[in-house]
N, C-alpha and C. Protein backbone atom coordinates (compact mmCIF):
# COMPACT_ATOMS: atom_id res chain seq x y z
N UNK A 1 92.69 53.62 84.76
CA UNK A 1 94.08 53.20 84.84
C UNK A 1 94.52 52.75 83.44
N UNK A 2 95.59 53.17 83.05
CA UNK A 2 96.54 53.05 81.96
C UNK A 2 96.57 51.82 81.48
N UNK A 3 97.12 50.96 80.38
CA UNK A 3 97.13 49.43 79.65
C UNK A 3 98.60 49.32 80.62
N UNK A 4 99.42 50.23 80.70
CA UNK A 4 101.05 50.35 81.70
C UNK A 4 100.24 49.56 82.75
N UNK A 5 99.72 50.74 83.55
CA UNK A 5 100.12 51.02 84.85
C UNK A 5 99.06 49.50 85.48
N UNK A 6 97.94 48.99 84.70
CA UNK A 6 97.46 47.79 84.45
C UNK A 6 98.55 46.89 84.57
N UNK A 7 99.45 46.66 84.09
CA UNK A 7 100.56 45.32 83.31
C UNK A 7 100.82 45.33 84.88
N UNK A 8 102.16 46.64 85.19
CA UNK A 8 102.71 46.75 86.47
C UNK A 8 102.03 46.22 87.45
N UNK A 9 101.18 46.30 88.03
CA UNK A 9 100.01 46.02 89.09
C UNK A 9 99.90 45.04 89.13
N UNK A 10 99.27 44.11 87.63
CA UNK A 10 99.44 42.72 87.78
C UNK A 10 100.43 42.28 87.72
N UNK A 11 101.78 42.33 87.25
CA UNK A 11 102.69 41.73 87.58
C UNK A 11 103.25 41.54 88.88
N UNK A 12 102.81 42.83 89.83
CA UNK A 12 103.35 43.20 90.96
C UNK A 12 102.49 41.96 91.85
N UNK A 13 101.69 41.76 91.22
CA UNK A 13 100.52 41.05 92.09
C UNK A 13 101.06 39.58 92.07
N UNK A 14 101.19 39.53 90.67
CA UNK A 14 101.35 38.03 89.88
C UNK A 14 103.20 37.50 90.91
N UNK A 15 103.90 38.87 90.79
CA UNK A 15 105.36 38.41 91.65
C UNK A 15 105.12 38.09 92.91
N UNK A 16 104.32 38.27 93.66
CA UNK A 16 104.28 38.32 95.39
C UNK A 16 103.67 36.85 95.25
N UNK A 17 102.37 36.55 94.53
CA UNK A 17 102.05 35.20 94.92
C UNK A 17 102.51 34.34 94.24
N UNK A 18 102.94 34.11 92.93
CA UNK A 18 103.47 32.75 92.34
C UNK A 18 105.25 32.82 92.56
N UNK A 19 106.07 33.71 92.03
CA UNK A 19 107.78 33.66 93.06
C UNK A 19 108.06 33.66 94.71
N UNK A 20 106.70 34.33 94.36
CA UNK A 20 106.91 34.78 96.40
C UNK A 20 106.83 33.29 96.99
N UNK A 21 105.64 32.32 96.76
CA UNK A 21 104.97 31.44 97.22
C UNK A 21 106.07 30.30 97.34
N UNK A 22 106.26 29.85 95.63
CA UNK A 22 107.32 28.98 95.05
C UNK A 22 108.83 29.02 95.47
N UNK A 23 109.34 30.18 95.13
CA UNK A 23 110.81 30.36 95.36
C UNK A 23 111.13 31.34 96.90
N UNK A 24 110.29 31.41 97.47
CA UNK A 24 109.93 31.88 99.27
C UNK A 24 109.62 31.23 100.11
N UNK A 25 107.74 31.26 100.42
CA UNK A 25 107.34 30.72 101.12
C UNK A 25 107.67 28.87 101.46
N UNK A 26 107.59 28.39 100.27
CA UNK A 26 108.06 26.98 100.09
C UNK A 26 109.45 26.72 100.67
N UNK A 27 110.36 27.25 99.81
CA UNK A 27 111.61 26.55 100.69
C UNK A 27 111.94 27.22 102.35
N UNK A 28 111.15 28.33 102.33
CA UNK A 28 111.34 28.81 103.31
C UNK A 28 111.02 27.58 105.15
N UNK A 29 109.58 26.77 104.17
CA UNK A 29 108.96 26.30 105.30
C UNK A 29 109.94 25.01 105.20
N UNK A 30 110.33 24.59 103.74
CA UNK A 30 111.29 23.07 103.87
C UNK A 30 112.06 23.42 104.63
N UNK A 31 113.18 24.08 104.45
CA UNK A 31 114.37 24.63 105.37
C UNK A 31 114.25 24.96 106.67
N UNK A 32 113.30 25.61 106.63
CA UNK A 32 113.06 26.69 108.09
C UNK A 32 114.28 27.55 108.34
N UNK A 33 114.22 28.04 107.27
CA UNK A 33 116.15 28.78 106.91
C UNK A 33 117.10 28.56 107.86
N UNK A 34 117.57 27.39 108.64
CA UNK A 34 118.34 27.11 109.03
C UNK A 34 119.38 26.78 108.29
N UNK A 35 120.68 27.06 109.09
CA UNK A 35 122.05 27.20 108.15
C UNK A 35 122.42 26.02 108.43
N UNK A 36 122.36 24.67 107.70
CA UNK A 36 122.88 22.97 107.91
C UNK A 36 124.22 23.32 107.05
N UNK A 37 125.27 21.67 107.82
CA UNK A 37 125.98 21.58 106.95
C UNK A 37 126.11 21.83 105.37
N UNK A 38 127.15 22.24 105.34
CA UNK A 38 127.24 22.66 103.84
C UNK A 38 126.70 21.32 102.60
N UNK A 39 126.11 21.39 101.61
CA UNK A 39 126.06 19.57 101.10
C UNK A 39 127.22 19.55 100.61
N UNK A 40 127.15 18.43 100.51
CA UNK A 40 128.37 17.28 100.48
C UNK A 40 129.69 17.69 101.08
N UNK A 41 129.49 18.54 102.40
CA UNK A 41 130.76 19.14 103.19
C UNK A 41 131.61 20.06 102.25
N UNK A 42 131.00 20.93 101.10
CA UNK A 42 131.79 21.29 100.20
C UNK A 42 131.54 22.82 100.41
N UNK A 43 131.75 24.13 101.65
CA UNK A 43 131.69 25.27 101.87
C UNK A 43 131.53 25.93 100.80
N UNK A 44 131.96 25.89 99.48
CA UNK A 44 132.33 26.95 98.04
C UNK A 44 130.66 26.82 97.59
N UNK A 45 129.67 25.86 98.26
CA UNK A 45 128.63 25.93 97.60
C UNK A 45 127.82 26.86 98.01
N UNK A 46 128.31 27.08 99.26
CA UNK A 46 127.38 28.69 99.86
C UNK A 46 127.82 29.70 99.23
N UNK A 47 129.00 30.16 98.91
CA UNK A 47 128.91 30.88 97.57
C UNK A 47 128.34 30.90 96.62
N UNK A 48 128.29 29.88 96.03
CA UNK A 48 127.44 29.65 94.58
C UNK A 48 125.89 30.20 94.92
N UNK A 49 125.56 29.66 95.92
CA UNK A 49 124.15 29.86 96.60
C UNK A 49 123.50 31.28 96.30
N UNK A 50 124.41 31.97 97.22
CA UNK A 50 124.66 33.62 97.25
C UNK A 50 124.53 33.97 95.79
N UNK A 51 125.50 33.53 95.24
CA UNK A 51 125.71 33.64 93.48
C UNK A 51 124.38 33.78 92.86
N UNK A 52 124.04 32.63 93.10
CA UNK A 52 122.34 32.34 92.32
C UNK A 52 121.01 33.05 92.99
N UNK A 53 121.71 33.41 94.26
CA UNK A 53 120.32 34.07 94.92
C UNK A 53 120.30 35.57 94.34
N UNK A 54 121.58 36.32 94.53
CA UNK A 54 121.55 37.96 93.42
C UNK A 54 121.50 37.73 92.05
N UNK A 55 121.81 37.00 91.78
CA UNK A 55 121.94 36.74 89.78
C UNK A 55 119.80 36.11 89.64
N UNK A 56 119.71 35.52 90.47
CA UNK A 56 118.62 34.99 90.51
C UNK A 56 117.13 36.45 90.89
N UNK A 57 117.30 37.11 92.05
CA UNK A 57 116.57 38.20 92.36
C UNK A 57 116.55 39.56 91.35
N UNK A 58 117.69 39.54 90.77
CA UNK A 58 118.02 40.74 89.55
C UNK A 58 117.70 40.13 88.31
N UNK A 59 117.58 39.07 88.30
CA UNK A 59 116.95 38.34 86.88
C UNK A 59 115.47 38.86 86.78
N UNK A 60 115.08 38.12 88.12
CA UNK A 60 113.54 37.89 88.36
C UNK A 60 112.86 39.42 88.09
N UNK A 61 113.03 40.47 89.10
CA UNK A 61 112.68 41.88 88.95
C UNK A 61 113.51 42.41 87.30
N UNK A 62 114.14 42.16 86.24
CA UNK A 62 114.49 42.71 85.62
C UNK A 62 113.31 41.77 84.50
N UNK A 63 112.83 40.60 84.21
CA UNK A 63 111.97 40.24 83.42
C UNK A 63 110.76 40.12 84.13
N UNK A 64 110.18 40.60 85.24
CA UNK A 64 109.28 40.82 85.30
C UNK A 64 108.50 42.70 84.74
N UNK A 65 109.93 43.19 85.01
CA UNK A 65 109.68 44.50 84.39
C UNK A 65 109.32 44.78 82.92
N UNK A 66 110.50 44.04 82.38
CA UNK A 66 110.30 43.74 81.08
C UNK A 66 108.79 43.42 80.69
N UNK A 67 108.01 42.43 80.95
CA UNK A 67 107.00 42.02 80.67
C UNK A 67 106.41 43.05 80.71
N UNK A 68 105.62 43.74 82.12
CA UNK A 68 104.90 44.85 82.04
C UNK A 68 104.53 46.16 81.35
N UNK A 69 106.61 46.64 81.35
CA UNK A 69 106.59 47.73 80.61
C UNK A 69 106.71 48.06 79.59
N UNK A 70 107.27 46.35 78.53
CA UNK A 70 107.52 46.35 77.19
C UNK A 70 106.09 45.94 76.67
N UNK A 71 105.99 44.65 77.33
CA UNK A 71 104.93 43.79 76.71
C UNK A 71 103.70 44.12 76.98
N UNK A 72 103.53 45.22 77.92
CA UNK A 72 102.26 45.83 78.35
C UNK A 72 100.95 44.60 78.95
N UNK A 73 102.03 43.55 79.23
CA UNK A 73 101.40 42.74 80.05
C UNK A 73 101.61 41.90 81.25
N UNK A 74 101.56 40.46 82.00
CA UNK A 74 101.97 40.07 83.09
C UNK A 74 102.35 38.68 82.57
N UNK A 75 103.10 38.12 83.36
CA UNK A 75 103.41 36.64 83.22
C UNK A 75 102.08 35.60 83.35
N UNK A 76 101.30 35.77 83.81
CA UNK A 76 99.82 35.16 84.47
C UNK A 76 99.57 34.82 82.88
N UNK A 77 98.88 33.46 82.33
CA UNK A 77 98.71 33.12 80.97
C UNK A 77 97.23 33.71 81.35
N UNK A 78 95.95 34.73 82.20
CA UNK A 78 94.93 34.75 82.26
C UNK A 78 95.36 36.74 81.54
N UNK A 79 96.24 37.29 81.75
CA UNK A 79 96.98 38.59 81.27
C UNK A 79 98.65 38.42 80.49
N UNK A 80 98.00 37.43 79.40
CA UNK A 80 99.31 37.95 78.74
C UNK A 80 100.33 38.92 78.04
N UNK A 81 101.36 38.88 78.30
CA UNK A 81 101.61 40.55 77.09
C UNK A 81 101.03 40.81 75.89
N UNK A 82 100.90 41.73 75.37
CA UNK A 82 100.10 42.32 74.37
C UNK A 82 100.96 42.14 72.68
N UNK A 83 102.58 41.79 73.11
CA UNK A 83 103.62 41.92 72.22
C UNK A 83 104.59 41.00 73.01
N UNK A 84 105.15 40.20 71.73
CA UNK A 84 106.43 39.07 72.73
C UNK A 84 107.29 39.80 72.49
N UNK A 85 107.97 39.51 73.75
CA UNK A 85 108.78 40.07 74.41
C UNK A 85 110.41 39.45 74.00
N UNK A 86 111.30 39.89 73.61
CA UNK A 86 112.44 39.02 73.13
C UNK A 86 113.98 40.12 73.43
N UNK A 87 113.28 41.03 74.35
CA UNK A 87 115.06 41.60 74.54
C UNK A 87 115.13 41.58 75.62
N UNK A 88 116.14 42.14 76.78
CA UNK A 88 116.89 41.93 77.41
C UNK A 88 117.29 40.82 77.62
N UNK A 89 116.93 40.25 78.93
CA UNK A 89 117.70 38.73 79.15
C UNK A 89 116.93 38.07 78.47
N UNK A 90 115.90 38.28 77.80
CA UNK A 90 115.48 37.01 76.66
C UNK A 90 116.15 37.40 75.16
N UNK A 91 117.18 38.00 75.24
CA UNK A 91 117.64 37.71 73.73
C UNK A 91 118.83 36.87 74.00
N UNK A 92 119.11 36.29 75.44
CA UNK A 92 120.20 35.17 75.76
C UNK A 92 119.56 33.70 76.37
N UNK A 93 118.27 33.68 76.30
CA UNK A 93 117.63 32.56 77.21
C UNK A 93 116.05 32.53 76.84
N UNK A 94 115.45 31.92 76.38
CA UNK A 94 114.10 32.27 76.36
C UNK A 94 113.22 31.95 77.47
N UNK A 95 113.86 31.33 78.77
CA UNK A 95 112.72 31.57 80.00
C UNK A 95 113.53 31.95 80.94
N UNK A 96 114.20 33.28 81.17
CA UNK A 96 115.01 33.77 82.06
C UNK A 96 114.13 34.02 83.23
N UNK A 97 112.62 34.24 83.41
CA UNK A 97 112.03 34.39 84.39
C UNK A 97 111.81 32.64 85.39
N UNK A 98 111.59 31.54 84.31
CA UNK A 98 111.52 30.50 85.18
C UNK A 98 113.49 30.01 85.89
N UNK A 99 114.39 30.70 84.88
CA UNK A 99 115.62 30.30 85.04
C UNK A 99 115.68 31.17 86.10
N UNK A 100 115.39 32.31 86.58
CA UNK A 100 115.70 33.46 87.91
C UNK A 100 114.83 32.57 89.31
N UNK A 101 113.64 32.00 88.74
CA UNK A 101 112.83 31.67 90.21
C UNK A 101 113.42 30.00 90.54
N UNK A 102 114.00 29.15 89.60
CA UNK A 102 114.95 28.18 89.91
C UNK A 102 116.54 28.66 90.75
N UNK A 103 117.07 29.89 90.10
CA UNK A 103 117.91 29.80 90.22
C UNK A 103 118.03 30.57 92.06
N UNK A 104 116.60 31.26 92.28
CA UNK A 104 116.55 31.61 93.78
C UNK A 104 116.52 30.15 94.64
N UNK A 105 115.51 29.06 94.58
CA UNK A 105 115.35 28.03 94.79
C UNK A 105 116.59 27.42 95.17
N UNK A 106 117.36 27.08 94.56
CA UNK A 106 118.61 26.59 94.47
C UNK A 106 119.62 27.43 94.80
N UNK A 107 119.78 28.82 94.90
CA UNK A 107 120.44 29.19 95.72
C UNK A 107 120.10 29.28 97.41
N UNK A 108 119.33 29.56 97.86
CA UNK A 108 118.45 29.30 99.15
C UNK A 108 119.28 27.59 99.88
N UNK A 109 119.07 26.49 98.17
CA UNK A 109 118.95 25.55 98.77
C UNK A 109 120.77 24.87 99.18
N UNK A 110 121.69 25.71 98.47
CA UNK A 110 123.54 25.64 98.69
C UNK A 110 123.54 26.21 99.70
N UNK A 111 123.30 27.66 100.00
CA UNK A 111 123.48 28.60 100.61
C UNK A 111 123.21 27.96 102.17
N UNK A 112 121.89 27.33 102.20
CA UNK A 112 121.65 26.40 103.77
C UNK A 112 121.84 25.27 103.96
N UNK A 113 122.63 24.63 102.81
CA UNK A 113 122.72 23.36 102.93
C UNK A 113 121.72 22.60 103.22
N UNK A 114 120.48 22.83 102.36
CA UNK A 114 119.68 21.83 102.27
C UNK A 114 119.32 20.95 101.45
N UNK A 115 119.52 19.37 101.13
CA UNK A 115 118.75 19.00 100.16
C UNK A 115 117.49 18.63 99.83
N UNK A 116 116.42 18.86 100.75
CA UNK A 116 115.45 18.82 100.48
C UNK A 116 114.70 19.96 99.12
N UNK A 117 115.47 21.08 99.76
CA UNK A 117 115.19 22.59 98.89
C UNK A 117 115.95 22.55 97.70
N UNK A 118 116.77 21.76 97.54
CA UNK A 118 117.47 21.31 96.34
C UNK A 118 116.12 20.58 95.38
N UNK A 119 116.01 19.42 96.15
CA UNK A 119 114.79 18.78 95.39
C UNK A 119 113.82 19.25 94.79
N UNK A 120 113.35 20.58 95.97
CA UNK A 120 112.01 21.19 95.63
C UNK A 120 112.16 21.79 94.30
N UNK A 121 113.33 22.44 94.44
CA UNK A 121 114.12 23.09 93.09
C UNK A 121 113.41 22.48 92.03
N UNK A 122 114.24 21.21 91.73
CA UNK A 122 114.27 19.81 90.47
C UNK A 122 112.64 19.95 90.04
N UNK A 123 112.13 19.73 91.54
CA UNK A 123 110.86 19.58 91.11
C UNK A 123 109.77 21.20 90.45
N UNK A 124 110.47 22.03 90.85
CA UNK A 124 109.68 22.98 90.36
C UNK A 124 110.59 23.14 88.80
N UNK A 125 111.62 22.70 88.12
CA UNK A 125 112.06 23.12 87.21
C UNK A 125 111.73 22.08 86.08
N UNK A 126 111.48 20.76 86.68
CA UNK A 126 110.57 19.68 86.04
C UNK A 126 109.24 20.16 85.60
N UNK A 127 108.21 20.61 86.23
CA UNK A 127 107.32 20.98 86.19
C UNK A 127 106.83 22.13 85.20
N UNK A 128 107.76 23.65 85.46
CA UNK A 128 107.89 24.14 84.48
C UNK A 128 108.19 23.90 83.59
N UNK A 129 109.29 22.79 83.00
CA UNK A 129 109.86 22.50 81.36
C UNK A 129 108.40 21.66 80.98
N UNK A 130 107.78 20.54 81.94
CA UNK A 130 106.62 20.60 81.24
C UNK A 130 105.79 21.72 80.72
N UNK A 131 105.23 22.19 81.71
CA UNK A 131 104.52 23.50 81.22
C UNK A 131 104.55 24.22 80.29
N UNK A 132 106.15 24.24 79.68
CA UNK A 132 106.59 25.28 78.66
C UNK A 132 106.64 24.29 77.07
N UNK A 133 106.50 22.99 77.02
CA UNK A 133 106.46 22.04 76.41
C UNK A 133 104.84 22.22 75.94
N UNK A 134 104.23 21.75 76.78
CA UNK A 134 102.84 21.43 76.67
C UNK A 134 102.09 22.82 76.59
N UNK A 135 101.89 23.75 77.16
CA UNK A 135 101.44 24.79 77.01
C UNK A 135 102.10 25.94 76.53
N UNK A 136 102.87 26.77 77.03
CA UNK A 136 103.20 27.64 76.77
C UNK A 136 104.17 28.33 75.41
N UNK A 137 104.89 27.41 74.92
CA UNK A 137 105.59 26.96 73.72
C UNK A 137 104.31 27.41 72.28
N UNK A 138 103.83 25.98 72.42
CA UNK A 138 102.40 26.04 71.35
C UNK A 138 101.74 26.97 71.37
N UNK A 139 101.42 27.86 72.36
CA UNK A 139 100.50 29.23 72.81
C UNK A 139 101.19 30.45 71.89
N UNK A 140 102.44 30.56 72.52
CA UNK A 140 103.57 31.36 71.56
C UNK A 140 103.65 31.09 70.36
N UNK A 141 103.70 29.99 69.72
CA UNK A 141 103.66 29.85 68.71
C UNK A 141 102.44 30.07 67.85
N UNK A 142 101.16 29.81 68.12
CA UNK A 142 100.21 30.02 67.80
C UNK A 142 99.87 31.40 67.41
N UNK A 143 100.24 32.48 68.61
CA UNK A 143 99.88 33.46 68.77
C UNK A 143 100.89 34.79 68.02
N UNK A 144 102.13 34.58 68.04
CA UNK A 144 102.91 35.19 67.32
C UNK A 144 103.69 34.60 66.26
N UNK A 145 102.98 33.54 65.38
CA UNK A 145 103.87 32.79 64.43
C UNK A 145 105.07 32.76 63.82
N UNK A 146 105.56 33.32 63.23
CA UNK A 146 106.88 33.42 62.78
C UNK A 146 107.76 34.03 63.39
N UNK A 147 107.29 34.69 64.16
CA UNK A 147 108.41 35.93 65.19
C UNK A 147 109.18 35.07 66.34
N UNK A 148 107.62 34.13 66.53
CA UNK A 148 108.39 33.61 68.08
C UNK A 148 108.90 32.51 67.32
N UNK A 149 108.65 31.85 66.33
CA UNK A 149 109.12 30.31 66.04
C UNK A 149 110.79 30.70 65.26
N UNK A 150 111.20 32.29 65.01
CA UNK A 150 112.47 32.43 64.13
C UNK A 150 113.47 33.01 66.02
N UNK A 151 112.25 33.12 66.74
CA UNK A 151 113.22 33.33 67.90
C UNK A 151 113.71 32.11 68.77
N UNK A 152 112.72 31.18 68.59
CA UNK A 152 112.87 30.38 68.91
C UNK A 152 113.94 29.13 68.61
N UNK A 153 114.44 29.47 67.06
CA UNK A 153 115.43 28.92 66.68
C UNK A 153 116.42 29.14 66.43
N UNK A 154 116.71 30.44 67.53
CA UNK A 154 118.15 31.22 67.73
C UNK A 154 118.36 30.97 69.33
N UNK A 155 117.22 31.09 70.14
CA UNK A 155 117.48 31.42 71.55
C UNK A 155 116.92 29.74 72.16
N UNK A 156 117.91 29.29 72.95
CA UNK A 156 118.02 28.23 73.57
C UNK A 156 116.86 28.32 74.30
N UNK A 157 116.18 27.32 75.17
CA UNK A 157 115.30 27.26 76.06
C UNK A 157 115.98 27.80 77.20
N UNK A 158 116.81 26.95 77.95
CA UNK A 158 117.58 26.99 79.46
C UNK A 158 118.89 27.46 79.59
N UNK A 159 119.79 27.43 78.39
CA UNK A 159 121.41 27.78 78.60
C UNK A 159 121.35 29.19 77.71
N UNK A 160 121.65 29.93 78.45
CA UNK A 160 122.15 31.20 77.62
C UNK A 160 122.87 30.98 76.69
N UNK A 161 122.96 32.23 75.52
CA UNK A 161 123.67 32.08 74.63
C UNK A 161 124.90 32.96 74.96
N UNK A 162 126.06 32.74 74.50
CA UNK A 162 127.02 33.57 75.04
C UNK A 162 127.03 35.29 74.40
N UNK A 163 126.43 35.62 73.18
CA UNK A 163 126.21 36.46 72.89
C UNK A 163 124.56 36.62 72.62
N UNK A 164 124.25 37.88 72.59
CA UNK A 164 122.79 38.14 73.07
C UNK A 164 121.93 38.06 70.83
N UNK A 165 120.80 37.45 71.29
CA UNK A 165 120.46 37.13 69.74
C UNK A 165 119.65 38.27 69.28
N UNK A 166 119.82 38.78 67.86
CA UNK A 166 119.43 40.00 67.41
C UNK A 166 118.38 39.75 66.27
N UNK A 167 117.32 40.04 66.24
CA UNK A 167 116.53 39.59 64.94
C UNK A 167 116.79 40.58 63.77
N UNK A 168 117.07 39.14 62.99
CA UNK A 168 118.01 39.70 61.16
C UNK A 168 117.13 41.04 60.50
C-alpha cells in the first residue's frame, strides 16, 4: 500500500474514533438527542446550531483530506504528515480541524437546546488549546522551523483571517 493510500486509511480510521467519539458519541449520550427548549428561550439558536453543524462537518472532512492527501499523513501525533500543511482552510485559521470538531459540538449543543453539550463543548475546546500550547505548537515548531513559526505569525490560532494568508 501506497505512503497516499496509507495517510487516507489512517485518517479514515483516526476520523471515526477521535471526531466520531468526541463530537458524536459524547454529546450524543449527554443529550440523548432530544430536542429541549431552545437555551435561553432564544429559537434563532437552532439555526446557528444547524449553521455550525454543516460549516462544522465540511470543515472537518475538508482538513482531514487535506492532511492525508497533501501532507501524506494523519492527524494522530503517532502518524504525522510528512509536510505541514498550510493551505486550504489553514491559510485562514491554523486549527480549522479542532475549530470544525468544536464547532459540531456546539452546534449539536443550540440545535437541541442543551447546555450540558454546550459545556462539553468548552471543555473539549479548553483542553485542546492546552494541547496545542503544550504540545503540539513546540512539535511544529521544532520540526518545521521557520516555515511553521513565519506561518504562524500570519495565521491566527482560533479566528480566521478575513483574507486567506499566502507565503511571501
Amino acid at each position: 500500500m501506497g505512503s497516499r493510500m496509507r495517510a487516507v486509511a489512517g485518517s479514515a480510521v483516526f476520523l471515526v474514533f477521535v471526531p466520531g467519539i468526541i463530537a458524536g458519541a459524547i454529546p450524543a449520550v449527554i443529550s440523548g438527542y432530544r430536542l429541549e427548549p431552545a437555551l435561553l428561550g432564544f429559537e434563532p439558536f437552532r439555526w446557528l446550531g444547524i449553521l455550525l453543524l454543516i460549516v462544522g462537518a465540511a470543515l472537518l472532512v475538508e482538513t482531514f483530506s487535506r492532511f492525508a492527501l497533501e501532507g501524506l499523513g494523519t492527524p494522530a501525533p503517532i502518524a504525522p504528515t510528512q509536510t505541514l500543511v498550510i493551505s486550504g482552510s489553514y491559510r485562514f485559521v491554523r486549527n480549522p480541524m479542532y475549530v470544525a470538531v468544536v464547532s459540531l459540538i456546539w452546534g449539536q449543543a443550540l440545535l437541541l437546546g442543551s447546555p450540558a453539550t454546550l459545556l462539553w463543548g468548552v471543555a473539549v475546546w479548553l483542553t485542546v488549546h492546552l494541547f496545542i500550547l503544550a504540545y503540539e505548537e513546540p512539535t511544529l515548531s521544532r520540526t518545521y522551523g521557520e516555515q511553521y513559526d513565519q506561518y504562524r505569525a500570519n495565521v491566527r490560532r482560533w479566528l480566521p483571517r478575513l483574507t486567506p494568508w499566502t507565503r511571501d
